[in-house]
Protein backbone atom coordinates (compact mmCIF):
# COMPACT_ATOMS: atom_id res chain seq x y z
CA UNK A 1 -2.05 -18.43 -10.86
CA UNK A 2 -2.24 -19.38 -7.26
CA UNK A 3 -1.30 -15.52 -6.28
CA UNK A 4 -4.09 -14.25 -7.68
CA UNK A 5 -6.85 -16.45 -5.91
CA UNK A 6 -9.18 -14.90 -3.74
CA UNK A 7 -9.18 -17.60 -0.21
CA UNK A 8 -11.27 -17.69 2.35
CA UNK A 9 -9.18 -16.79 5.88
CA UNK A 10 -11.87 -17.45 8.02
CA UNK A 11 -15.67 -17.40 7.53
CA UNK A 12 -16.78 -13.94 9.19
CA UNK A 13 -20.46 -13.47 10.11
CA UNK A 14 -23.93 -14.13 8.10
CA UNK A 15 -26.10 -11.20 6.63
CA UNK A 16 -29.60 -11.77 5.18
CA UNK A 17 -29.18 -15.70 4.95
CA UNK A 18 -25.14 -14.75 2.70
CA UNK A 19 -22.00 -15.73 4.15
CA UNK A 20 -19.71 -12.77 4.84
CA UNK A 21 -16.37 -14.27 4.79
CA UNK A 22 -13.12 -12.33 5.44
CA UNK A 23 -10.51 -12.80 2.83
CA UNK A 24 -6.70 -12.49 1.95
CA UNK A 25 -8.43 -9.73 -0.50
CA UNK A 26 -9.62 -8.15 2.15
CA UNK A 27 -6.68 -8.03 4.58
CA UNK A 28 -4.38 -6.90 2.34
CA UNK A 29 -6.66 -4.04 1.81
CA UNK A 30 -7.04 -3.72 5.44
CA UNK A 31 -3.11 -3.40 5.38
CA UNK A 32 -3.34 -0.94 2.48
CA UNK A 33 -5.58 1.27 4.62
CA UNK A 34 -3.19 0.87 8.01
CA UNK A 35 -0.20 1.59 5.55
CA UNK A 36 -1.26 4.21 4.52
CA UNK A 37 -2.87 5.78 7.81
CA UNK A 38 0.73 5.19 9.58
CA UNK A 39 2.88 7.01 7.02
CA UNK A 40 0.40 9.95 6.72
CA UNK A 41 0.10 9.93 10.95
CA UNK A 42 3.70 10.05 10.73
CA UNK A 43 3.92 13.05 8.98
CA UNK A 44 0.98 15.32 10.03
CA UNK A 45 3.01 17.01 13.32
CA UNK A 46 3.64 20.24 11.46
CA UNK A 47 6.52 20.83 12.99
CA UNK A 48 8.08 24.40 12.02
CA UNK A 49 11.30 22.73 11.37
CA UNK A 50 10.12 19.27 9.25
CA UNK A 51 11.73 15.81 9.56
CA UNK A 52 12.37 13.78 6.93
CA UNK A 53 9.10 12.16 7.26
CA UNK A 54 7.09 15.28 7.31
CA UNK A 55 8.69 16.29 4.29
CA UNK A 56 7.74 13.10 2.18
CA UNK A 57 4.02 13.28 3.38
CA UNK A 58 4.14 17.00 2.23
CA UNK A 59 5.78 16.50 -1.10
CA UNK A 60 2.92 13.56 -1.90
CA UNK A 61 0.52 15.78 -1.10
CA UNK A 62 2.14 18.83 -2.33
CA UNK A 63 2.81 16.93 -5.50
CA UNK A 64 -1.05 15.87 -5.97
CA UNK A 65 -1.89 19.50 -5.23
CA UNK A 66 0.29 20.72 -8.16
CA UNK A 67 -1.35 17.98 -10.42
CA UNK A 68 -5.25 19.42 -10.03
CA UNK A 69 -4.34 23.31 -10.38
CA UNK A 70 -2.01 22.27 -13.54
CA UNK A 71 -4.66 20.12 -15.04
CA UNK A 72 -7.86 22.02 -13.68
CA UNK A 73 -6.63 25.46 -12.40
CA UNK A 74 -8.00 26.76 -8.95
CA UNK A 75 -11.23 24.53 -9.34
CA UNK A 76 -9.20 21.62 -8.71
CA UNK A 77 -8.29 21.57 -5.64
CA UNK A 78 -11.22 20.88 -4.65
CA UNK A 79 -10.89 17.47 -5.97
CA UNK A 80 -7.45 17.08 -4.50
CA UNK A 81 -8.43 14.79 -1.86
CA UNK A 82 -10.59 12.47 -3.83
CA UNK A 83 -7.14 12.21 -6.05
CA UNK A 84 -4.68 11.59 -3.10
CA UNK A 85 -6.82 9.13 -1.80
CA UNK A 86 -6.92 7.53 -5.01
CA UNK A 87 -3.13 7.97 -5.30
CA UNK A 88 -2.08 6.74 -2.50
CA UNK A 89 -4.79 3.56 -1.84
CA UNK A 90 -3.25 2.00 -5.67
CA UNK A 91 0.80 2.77 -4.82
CA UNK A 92 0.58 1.54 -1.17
CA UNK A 93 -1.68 -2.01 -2.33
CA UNK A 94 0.77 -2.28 -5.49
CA UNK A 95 4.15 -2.01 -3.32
CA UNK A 96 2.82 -4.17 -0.60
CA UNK A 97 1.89 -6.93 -3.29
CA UNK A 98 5.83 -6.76 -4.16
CA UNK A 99 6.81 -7.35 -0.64
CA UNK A 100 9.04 -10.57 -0.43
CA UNK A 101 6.91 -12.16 2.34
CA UNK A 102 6.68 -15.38 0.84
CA UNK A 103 10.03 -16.67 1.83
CA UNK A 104 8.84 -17.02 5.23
CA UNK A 105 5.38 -18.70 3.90
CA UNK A 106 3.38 -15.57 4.03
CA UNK A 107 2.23 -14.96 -0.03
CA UNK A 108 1.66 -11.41 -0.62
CA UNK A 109 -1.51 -10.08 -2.50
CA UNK A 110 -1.88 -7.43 -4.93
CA UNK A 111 -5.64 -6.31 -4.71
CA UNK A 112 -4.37 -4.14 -7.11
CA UNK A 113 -4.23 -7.43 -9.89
CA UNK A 114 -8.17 -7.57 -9.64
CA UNK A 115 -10.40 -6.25 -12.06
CA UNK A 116 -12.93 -5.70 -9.49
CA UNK A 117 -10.94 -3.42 -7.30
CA UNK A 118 -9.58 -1.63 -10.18
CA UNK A 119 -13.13 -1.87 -11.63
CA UNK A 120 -14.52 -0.12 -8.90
CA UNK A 121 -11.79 2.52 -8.53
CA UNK A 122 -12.46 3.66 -12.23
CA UNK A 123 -16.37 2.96 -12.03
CA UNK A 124 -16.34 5.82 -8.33
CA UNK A 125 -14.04 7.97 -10.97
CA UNK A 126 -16.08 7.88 -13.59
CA UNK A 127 -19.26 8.78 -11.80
CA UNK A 128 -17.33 11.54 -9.84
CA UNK A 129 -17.18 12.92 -13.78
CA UNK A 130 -20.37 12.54 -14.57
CA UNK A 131 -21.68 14.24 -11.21
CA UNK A 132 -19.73 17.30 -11.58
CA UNK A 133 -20.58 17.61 -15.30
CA UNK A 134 -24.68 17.57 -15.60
CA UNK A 135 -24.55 19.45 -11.92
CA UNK A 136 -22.43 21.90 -13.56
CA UNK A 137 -23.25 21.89 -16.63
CA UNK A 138 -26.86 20.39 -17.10
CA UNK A 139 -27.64 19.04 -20.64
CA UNK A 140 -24.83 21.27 -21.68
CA UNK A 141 -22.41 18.59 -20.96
CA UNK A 142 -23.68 16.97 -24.09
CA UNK A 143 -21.47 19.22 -25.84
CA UNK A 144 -18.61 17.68 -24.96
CA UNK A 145 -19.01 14.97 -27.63
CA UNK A 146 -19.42 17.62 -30.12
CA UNK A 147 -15.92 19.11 -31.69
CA UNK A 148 -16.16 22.63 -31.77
CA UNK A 149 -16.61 23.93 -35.21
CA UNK A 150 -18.10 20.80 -36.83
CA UNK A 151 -20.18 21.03 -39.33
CA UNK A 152 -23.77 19.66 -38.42
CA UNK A 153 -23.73 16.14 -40.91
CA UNK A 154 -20.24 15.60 -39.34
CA UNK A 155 -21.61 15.87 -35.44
CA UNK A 156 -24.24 13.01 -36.77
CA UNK A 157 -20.77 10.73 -36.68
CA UNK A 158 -18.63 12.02 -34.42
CA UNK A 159 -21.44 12.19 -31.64
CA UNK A 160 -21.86 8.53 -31.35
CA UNK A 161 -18.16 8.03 -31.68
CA UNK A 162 -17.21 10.59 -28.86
CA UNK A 163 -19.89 9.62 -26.47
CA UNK A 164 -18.61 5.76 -26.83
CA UNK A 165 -15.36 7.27 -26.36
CA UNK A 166 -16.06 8.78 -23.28
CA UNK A 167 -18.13 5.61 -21.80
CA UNK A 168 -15.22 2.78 -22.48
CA UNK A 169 -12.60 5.78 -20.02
CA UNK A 170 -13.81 3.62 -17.07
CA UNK A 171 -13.18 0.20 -18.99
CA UNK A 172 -9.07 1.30 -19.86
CA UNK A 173 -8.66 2.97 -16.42
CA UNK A 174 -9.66 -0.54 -14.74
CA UNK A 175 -8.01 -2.72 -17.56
CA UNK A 176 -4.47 -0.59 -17.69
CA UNK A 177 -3.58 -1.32 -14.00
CA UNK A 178 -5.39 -4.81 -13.85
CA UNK A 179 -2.66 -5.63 -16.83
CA UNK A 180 -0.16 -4.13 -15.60
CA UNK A 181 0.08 -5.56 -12.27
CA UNK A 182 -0.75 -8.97 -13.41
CA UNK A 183 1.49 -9.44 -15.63
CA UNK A 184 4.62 -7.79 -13.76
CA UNK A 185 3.56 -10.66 -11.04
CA UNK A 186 3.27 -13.67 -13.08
CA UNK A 187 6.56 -12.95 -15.30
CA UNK A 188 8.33 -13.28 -11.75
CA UNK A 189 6.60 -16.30 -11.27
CA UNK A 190 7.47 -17.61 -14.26
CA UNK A 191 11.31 -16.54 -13.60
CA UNK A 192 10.85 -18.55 -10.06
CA UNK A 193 10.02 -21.19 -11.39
CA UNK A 194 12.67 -21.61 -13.74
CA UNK A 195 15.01 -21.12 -10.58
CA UNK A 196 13.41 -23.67 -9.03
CA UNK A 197 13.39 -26.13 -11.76
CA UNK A 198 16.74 -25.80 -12.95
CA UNK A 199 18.15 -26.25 -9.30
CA UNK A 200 16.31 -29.43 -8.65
CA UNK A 201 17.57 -30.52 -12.70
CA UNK A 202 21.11 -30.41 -11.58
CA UNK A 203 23.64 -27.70 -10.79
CA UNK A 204 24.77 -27.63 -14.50
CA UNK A 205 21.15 -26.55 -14.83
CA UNK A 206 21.22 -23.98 -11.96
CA UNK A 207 24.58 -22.16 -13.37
CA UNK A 208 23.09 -22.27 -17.21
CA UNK A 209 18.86 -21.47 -16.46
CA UNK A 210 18.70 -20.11 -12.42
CA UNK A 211 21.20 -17.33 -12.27
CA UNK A 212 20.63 -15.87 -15.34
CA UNK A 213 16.96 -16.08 -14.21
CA UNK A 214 17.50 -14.94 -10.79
CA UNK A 215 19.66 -11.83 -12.23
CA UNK A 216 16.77 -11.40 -14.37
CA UNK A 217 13.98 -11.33 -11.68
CA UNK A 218 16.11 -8.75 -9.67
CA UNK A 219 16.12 -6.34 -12.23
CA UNK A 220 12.20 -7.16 -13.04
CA UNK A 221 11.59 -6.79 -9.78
CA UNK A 222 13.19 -3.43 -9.34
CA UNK A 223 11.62 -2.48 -12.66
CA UNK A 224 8.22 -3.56 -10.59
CA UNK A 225 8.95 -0.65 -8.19
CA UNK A 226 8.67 1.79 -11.23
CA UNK A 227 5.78 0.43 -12.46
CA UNK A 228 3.54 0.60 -9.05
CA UNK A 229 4.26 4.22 -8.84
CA UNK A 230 3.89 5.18 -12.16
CA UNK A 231 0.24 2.91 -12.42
CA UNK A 232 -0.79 4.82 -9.04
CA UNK A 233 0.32 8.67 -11.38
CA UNK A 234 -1.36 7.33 -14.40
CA UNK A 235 -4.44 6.12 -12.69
CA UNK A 236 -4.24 9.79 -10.83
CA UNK A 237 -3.78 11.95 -13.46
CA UNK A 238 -6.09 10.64 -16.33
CA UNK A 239 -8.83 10.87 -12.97
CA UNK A 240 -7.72 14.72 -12.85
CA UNK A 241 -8.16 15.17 -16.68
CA UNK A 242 -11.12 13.52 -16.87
CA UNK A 243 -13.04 15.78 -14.18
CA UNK A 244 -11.09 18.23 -15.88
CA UNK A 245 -13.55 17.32 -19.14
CA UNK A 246 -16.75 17.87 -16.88
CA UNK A 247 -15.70 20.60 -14.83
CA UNK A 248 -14.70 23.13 -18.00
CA UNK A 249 -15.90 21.20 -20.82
CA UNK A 250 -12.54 20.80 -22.71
């Protein structure tokens, strides 16, 4: 589990009497932001004829864009932003945790595998939601927890049931791409380890255990790919349904 430990790179400065230390957490979400910032600089010149590069910053954001009015209508674009950031802050920090860097000594790490990143990306989500539906809506967001045409002795138990409903959203948002990336990351450990072990047994060992295993963590680790973009959509588009609750009460 040595991937996943938060370490101290250097100490940082002291507020109120607490230690402010800078992190590997924190760099790699320093990288996330400069990732990100360099591929959409790259592709902001507008050029009336677009590169290639142009084109895949437009077709992210084009794609996001398509997401809000499909799931919202006209309303959402409003919130398209808020969503690309979003988007685009989880697929950059889960692709960067799969860089190979630690063949030259450098571990990667995926802020990504953290409850309390992903914690805090459902927890600005989820209060997003609530914003937009009692500004909107006032106390006639409560009806949202009430299926329409249920009888009154019914809405006494499905009240309850919906409103818990609705508060554990930020819970399986945070929980469904802490899992995911976690345990993508330790099954290739797990498959590196037999590589190593199997080698150092013997090579009898490294033709019977390490290639199959190697073979194997290729194909996990292309799998891997799949996975960080299709967390970053999930994570995206249950956001955009979710305001989509608040802003027309579905």
């Amino acid at each position: 589990m040595h991937q996943f430990e938060v370490q101290t790179i250097f100490d940082g400065f002291t507020v109120a009497g607490h230690q402010i230390a800078v992190t590997n957490s924190a760099i790699w979400m320093i990288a996330t932001f400069v990732a990100i910032w360099v591929f959409m600089l790259g592709g902001m010149k507008r050029d009336l004829v677009p590169g290639r590069w142009q084109v895949m910053v437009e077709s992210f954001t084009g794609f996001i864009d398509n997401m809000m009015v499909a799931n919202i209508g006209e309303a959402g674009r409003k919130y398209a932003p808020y969503i690309f950031s979003l988007f685009m802050f989880i697929l950059f920090a889960n692709l960067l945790g799969l860089l190979p860097f630690g063949v030259v000594g450098v571990h990667p790490f995926t802020i990504t595998s953290h409850l309390t990143v992903t914690a805090v990306l459902a927890v600005i989500s989820f209060l997003i939601v609530l914003i937009v539906g009692f500004w909107k809506h006032k106390l006639h967001f409560f009806s949202l927890f009430v299926p329409e045409g249920a009888p009154l002795p019914m809405v006494l138990f499905l009240f309850p049931i919906e409103l818990f409903s609705f508060a554990v959203r930020p819970f399986s948002l945070a929980l469904r791409l802490f899992v995911a990336m976690t345990a993508g990351h330790i099954l290739l450990k797990v498959l590196a380890g037999f590589i190593i072990s199997s080698t150092n047994a013997g090579a009898e060992y490294g033709v019977l255990v390490g290639i199959p295993s190697l073979l194997l963590m290729v194909g996990i680790s292309a799998l891997e790919l799949l996975v960080a973009a299709i967390q970053a959509y999930v994570f995206a588009l249950l956001t955009s349904l979710y305001i989509n609750d608040a802003e027309n009460l579905h």
